[in-house]
N, C-alpha and C. Protein backbone atom coordinates (compact mmCIF):
# COMPACT_ATOMS: atom_id res chain seq x y z
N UNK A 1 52.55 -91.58 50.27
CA UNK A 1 51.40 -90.85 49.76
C UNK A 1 51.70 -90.45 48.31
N UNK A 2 50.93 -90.67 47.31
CA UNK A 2 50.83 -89.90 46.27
C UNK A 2 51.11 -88.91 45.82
N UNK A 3 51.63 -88.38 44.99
CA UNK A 3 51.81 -87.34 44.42
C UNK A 3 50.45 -85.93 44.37
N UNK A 4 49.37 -86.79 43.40
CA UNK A 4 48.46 -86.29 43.85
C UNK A 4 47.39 -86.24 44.78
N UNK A 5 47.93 -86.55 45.53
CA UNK A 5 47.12 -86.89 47.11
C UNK A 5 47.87 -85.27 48.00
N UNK A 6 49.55 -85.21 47.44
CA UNK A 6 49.92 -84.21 48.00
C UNK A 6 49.36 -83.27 47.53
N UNK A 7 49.17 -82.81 46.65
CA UNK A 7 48.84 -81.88 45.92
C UNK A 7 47.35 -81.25 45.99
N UNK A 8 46.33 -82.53 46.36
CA UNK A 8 45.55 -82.46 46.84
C UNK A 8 45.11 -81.93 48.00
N UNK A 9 45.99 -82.02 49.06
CA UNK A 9 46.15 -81.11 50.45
C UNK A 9 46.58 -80.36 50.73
N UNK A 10 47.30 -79.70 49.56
CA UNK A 10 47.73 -78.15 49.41
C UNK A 10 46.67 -77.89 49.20
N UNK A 11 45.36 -77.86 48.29
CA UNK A 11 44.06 -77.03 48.03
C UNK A 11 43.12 -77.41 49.48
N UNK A 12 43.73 -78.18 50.24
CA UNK A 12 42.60 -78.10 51.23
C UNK A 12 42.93 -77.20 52.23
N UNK A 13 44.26 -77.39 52.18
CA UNK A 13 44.77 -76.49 53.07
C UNK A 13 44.38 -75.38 52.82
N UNK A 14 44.45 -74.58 51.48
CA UNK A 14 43.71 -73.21 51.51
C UNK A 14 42.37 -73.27 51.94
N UNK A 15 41.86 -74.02 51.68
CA UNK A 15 40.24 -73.93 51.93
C UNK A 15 39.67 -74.29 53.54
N UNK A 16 40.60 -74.46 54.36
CA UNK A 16 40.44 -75.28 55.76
C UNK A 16 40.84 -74.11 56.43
N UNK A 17 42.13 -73.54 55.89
CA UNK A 17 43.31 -72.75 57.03
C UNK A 17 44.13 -73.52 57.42
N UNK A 18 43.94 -74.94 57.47
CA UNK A 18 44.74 -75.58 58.43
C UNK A 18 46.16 -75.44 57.71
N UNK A 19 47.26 -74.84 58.46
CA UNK A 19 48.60 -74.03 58.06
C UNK A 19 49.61 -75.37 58.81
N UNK A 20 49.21 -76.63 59.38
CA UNK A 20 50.00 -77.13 60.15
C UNK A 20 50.42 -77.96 58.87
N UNK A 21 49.61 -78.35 57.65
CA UNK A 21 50.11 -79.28 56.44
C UNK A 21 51.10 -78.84 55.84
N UNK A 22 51.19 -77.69 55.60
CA UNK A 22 52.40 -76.89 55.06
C UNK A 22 53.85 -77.61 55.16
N UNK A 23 54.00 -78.20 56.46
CA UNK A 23 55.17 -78.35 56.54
C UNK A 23 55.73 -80.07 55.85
N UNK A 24 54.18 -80.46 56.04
CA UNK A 24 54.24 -81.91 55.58
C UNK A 24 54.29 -81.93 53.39
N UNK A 25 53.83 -81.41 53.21
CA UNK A 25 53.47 -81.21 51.80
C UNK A 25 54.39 -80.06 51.08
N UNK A 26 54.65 -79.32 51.41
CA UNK A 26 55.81 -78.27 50.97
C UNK A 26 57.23 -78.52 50.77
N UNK A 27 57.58 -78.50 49.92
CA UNK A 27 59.73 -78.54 49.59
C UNK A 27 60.18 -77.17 50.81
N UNK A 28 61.12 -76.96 51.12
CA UNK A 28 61.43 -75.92 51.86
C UNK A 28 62.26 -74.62 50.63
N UNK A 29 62.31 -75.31 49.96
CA UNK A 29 62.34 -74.15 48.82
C UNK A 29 61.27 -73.81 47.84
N UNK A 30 60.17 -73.89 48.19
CA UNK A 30 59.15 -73.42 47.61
C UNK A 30 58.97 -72.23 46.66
N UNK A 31 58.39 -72.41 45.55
CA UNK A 31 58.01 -71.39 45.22
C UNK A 31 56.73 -71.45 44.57
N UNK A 32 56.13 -70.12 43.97
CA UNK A 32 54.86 -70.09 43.53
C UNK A 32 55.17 -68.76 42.48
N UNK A 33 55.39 -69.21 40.86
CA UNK A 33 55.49 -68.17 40.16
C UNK A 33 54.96 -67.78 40.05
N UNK A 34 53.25 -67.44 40.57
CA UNK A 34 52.03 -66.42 40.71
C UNK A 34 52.43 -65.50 41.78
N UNK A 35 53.23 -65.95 42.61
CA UNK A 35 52.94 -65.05 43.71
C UNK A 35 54.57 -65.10 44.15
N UNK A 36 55.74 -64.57 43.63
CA UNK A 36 57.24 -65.16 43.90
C UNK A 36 57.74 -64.62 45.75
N UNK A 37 56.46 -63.60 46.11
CA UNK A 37 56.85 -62.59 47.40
C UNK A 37 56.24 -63.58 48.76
N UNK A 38 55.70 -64.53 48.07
CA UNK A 38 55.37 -65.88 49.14
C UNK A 38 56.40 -66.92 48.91
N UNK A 39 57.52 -66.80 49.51
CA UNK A 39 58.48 -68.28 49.61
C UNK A 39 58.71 -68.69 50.79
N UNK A 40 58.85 -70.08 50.66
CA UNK A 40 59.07 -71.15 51.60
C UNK A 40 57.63 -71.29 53.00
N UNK A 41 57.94 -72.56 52.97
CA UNK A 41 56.67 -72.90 53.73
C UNK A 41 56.24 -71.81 54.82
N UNK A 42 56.88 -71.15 55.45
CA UNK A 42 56.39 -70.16 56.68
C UNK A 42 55.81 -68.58 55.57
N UNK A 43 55.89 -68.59 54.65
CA UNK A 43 55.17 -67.46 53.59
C UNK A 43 54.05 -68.25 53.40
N UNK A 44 53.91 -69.48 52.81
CA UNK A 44 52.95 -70.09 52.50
C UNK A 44 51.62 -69.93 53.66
N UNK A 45 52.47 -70.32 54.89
CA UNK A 45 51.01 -70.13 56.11
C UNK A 45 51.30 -68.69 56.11
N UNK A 46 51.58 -67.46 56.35
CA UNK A 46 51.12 -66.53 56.97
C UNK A 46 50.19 -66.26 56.04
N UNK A 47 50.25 -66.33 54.22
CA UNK A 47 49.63 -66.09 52.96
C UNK A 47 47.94 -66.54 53.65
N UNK A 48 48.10 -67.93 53.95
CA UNK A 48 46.99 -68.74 54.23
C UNK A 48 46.23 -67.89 55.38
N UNK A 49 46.91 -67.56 56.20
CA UNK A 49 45.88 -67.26 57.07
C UNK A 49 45.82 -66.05 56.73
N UNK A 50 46.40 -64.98 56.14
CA UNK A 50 46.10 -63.69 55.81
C UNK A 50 44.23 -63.84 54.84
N UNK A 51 44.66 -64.67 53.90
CA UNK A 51 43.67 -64.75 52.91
C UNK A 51 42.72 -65.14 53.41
N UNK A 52 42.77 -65.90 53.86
CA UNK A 52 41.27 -66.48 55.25
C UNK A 52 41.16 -65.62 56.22
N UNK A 53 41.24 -64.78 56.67
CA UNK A 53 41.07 -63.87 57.51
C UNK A 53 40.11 -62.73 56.59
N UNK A 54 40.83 -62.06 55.36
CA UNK A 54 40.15 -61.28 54.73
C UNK A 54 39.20 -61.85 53.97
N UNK A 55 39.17 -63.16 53.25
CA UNK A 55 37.74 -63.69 52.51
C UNK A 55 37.60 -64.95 53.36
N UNK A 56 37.03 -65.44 54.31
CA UNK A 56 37.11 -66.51 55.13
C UNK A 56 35.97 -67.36 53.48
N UNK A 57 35.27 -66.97 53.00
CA UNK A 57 34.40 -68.11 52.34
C UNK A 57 35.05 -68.15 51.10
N UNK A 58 36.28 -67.81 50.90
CA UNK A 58 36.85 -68.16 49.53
C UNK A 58 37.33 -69.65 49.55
N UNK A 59 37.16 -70.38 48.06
CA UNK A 59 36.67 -71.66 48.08
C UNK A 59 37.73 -72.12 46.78
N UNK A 60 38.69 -72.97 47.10
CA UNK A 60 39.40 -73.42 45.59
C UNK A 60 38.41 -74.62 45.57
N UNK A 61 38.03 -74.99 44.41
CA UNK A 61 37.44 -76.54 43.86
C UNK A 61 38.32 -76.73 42.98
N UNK A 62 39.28 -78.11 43.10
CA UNK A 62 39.48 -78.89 42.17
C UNK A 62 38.63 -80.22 41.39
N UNK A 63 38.68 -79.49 40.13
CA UNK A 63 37.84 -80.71 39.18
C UNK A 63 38.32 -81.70 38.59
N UNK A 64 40.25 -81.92 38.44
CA UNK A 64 40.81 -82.83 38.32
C UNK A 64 42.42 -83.12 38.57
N UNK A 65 42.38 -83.56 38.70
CA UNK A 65 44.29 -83.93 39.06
C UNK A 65 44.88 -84.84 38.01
N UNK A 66 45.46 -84.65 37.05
CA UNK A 66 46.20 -84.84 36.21
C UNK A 66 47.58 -84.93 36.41
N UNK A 67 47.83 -86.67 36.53
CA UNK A 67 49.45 -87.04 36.46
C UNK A 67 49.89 -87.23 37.94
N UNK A 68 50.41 -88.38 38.26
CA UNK A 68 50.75 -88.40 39.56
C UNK A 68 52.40 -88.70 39.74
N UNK A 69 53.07 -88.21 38.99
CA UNK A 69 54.57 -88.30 38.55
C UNK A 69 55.06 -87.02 39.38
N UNK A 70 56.34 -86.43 38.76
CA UNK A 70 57.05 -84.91 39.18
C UNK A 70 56.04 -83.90 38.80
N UNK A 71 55.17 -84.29 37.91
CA UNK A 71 54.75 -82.82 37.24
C UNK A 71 53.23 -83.30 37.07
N UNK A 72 52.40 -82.35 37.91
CA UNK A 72 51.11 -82.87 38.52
C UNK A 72 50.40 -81.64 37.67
N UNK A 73 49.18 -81.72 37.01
CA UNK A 73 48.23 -80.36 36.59
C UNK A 73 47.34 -80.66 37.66
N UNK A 74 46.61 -79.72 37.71
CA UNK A 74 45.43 -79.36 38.74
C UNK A 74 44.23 -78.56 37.40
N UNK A 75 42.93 -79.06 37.37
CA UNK A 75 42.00 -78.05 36.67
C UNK A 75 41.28 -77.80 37.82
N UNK A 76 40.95 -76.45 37.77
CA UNK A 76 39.46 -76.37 39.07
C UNK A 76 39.33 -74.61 39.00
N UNK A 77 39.20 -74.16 39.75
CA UNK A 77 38.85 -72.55 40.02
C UNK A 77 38.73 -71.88 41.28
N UNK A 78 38.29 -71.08 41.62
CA UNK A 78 38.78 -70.23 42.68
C UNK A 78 37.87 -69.10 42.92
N UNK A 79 37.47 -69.12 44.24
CA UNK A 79 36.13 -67.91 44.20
C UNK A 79 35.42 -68.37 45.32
N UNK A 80 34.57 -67.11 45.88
CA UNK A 80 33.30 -67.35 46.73
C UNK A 80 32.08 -68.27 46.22
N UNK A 81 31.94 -69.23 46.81
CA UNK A 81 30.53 -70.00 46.07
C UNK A 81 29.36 -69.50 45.62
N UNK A 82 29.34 -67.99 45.59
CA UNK A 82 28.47 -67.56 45.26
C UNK A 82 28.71 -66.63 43.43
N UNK A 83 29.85 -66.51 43.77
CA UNK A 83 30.32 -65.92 42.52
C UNK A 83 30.62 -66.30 41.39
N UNK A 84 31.06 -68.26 41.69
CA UNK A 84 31.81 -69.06 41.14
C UNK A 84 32.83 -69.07 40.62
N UNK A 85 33.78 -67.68 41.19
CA UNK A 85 35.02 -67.83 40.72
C UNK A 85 35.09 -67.05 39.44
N UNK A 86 36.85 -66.62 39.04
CA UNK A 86 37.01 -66.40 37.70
C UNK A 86 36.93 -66.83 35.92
N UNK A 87 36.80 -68.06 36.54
CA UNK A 87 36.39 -69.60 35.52
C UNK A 87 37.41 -70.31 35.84
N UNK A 88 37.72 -71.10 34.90
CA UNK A 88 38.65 -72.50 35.38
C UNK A 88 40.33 -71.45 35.04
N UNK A 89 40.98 -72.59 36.03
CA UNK A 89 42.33 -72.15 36.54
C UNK A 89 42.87 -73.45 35.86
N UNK A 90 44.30 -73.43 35.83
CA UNK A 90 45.13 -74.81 35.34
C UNK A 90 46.10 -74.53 36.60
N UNK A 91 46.37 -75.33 37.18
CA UNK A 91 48.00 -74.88 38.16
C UNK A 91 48.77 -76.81 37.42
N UNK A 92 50.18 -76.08 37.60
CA UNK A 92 50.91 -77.41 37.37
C UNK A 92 52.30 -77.04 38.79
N UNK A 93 52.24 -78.03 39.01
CA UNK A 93 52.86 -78.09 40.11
C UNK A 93 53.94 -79.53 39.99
N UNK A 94 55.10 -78.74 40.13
CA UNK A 94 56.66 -79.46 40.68
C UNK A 94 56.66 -80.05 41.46
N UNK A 95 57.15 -81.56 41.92
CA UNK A 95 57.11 -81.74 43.17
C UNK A 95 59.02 -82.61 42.94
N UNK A 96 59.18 -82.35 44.30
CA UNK A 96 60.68 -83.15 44.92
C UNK A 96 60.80 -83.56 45.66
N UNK A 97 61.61 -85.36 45.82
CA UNK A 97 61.27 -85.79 46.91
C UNK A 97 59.87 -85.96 47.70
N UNK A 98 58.78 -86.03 46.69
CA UNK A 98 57.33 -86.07 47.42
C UNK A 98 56.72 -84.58 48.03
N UNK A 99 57.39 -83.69 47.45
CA UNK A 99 57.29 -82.82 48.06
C UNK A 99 56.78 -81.22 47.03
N UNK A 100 55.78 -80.46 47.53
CA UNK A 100 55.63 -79.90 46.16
C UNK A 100 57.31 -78.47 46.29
N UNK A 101 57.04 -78.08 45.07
CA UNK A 101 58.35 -77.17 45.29
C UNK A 101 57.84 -75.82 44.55
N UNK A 102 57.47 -76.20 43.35
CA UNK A 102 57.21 -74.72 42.10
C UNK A 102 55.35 -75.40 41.85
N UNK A 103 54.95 -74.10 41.37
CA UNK A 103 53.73 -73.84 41.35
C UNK A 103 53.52 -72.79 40.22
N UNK A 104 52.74 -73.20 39.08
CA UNK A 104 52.47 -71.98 37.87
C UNK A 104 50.73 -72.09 37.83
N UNK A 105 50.65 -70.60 37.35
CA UNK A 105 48.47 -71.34 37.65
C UNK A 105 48.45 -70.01 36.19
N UNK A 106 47.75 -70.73 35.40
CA UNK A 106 46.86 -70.38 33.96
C UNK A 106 46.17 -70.30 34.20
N UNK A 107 45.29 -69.07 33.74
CA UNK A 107 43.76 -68.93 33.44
C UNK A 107 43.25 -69.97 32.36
N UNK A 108 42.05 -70.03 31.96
CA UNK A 108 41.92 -71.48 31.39
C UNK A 108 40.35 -70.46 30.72
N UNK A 109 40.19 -70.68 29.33
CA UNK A 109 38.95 -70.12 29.36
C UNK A 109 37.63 -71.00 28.54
């Protein structure tokens, strides 16, 4: 699978719940320098289902995937479909071994 194909099912995964991808798509040393108090794939799902539990209609859209190498960008945004979000987001994402590992997300304006 692709690089950005993985990367791609990390944002669905937020948007689904489905917490079982995690293990397929995640490095086991994970991190996320937005959020450093979520590590490794079993932070990643409880995060997931916490956040879907409290906004079940929160919605990531990605608008492009940039680079299908180690070092993948993501443009898209983040929000209730009704709100449309904060505006566009940038995340660039690490991956190892096919696997994502580090995660940074820019506001984008």
């Amino acid at each position: 699978m692709s690089n950005a194909k993985v990367v791609a099912r990390y944002f669905d995964m937020w948007n689904t719940g489905d917490v079982a991808v995690a293990a397929e798509i995640l490095h086991p040393d994970w991190v996320d320098h937005a959020h450093p108090e979520v590590a490794g794939v079993a932070g990643v799902q409880q995060s997931v289902q916490a956040v879907r539990a409290a906004r079940p209609d929160l919605q990531f859209t990605v608008h492009s995937i940039l680079g299908d190498d180690d070092l993948v960008a993501v443009v898209g945004s983040v929000g209730q479909p009704a709100d449309g979000g904060p505006g566009n987001l940038v995340w660039l994402v690490r991956l190892v071994d096919g696997l994502m590992a580090e995660l940074w997300t820019y506001q984008s304006r």
